[in-house]
C-alpha atoms as a PDB file:
ATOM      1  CA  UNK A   1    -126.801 -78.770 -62.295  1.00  0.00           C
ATOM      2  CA  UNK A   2    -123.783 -77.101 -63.360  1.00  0.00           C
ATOM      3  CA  UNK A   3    -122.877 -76.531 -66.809  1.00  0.00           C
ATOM      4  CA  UNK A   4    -119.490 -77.416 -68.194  1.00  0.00           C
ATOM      5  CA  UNK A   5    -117.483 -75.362 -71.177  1.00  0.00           C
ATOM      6  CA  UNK A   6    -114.987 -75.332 -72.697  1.00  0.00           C
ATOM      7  CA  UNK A   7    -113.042 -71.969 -74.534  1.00  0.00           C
ATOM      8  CA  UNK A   8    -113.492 -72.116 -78.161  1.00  0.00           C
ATOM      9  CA  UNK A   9    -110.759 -72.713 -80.596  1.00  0.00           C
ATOM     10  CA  UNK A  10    -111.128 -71.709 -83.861  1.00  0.00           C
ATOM     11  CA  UNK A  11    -108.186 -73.449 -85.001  1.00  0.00           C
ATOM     12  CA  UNK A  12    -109.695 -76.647 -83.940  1.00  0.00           C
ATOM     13  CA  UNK A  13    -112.152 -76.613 -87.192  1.00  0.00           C
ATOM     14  CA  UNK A  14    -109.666 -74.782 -89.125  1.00  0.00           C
ATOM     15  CA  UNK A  15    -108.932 -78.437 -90.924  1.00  0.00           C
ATOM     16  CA  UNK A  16    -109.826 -77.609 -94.828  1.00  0.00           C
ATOM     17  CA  UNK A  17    -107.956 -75.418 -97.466  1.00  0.00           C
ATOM     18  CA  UNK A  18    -111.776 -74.082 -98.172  1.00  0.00           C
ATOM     19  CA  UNK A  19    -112.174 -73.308 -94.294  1.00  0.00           C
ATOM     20  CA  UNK A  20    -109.355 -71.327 -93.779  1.00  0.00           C
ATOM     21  CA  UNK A  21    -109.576 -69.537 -96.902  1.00  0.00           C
ATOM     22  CA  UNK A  22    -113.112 -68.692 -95.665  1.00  0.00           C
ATOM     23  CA  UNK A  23    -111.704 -67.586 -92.049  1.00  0.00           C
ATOM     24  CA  UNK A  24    -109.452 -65.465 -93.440  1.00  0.00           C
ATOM     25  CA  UNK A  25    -111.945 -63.784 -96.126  1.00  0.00           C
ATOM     26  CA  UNK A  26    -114.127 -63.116 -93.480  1.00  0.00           C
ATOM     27  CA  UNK A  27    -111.571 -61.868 -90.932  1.00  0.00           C
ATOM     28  CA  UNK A  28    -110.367 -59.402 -93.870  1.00  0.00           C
ATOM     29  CA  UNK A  29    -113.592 -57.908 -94.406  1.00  0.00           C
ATOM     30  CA  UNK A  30    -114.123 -56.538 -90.927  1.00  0.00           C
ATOM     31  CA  UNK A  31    -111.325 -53.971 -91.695  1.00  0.00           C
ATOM     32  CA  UNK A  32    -110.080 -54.867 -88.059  1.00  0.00           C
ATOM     33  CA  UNK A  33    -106.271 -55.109 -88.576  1.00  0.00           C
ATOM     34  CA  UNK A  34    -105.999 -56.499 -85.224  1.00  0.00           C
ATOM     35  CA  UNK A  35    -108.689 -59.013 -85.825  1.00  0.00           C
ATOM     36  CA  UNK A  36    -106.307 -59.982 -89.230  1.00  0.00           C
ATOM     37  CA  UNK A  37    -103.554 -60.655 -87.683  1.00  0.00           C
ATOM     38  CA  UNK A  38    -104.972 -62.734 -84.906  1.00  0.00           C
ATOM     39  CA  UNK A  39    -107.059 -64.936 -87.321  1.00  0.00           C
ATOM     40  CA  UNK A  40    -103.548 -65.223 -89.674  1.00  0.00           C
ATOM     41  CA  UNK A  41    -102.305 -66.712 -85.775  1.00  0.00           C
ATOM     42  CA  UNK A  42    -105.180 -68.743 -85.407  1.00  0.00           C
ATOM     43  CA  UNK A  43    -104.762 -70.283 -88.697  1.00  0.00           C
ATOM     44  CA  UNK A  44    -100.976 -70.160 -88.063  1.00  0.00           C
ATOM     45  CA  UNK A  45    -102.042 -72.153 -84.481  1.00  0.00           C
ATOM     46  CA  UNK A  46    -104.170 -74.768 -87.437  1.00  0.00           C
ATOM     47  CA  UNK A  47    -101.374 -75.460 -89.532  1.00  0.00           C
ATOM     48  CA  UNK A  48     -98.281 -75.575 -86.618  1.00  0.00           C
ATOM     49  CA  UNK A  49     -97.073 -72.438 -85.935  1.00  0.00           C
ATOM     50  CA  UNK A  50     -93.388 -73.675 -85.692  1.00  0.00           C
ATOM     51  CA  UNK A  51     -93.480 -74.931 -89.519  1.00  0.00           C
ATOM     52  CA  UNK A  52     -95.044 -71.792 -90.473  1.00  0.00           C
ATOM     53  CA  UNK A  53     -92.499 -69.521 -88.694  1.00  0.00           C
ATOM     54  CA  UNK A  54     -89.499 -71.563 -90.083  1.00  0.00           C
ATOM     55  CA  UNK A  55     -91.064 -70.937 -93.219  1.00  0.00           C
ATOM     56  CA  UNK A  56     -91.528 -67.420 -92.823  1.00  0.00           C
ATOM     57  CA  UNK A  57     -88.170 -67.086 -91.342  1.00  0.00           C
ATOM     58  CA  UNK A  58     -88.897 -66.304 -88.002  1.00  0.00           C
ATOM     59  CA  UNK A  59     -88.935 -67.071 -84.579  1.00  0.00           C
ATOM     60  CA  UNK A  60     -92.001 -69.259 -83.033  1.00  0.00           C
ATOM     61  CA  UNK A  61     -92.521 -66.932 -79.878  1.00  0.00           C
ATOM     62  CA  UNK A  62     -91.817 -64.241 -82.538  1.00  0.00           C
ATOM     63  CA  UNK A  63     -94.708 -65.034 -84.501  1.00  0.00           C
ATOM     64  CA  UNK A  64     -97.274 -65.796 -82.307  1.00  0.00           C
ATOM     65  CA  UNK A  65     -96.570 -62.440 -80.553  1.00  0.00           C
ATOM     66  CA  UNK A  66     -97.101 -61.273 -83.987  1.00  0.00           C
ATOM     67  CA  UNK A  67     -99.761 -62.758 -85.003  1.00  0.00           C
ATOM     68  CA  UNK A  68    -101.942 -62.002 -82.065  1.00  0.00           C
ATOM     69  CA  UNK A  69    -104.847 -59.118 -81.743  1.00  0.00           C
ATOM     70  CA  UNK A  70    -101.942 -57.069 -80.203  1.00  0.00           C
ATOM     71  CA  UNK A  71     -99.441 -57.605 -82.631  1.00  0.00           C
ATOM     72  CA  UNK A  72     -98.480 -55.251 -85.412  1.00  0.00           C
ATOM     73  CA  UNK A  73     -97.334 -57.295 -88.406  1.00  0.00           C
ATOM     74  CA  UNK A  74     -95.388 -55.401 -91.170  1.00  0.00           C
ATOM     75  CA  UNK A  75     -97.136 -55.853 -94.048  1.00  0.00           C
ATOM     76  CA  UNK A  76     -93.968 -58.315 -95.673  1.00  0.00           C
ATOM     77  CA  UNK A  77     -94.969 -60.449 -92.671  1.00  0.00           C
ATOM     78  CA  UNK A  78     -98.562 -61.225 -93.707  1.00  0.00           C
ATOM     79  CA  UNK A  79     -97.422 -61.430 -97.322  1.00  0.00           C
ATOM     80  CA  UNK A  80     -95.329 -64.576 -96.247  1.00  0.00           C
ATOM     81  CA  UNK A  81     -97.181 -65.871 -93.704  1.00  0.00           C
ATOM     82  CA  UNK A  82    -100.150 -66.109 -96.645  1.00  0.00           C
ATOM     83  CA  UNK A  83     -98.081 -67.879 -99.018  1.00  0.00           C
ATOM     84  CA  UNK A  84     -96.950 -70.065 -96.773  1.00  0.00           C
ATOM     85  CA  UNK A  85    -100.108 -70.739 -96.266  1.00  0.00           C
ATOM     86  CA  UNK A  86    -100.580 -71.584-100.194  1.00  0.00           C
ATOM     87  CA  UNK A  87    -102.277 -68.290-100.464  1.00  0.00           C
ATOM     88  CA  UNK A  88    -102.128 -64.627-101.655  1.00  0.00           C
ATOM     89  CA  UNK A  89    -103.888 -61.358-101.146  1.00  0.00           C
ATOM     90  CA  UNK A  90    -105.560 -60.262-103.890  1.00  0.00           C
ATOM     91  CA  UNK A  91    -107.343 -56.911-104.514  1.00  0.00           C
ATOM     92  CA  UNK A  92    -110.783 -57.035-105.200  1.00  0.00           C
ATOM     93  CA  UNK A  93    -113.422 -53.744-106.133  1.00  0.00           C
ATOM     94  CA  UNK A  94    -115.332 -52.845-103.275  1.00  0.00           C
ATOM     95  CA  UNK A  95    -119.085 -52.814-103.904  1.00  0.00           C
ATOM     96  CA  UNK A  96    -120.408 -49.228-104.112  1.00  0.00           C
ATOM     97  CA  UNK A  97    -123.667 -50.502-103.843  1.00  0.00           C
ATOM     98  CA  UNK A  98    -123.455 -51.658 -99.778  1.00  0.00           C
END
């Protein structure tokens, strides 16, 4: 008996304002800047990455290259890219405690 899979997709569950926002707070806390910007694609990927980039002011190709694990987004990038989104960074204290 073989088994059959299928590669997971993220994006596919990505289907709530309170599950993205949760993606993206977790992807932020690994301190992987890669890892950002390919969750900010994958929620890009959730949303329609062509409405997002014409949003944003950018090519589609142009932002998916961007927003993969090999991309480099310049910090303005993410900035719109979140509030197109309907969201914003927002500095929190890190806990000295962990």
């Amino acid at each position: 008996m073989t088994l059959e899979t299928r590669p997971f997709d993220a994006a596919e569950y990505l289907d709530t304002a309170e599950a993205v926002q949760e993606y993206l707070i977790a992807a932020f806390e690994t301190d992987d800047p890669a890892f950002i910007a390919d969750a900010l694609g994958v929620v890009g990927r959730a949303k329609g990455m062509a409405a997002l980039a014409q949003e944003v002011g950018v090519a589609r190709t142009s932002l998916y290259r961007t927003l993969s694990s090999e991309g480099r987004p310049e910090f303005l990038t993410v900035l719109k890219v979140l509030k197109a989104l309907g969201l914003k960074l927002v500095p929190t204290p890190v806990d000295s405690a962990a």
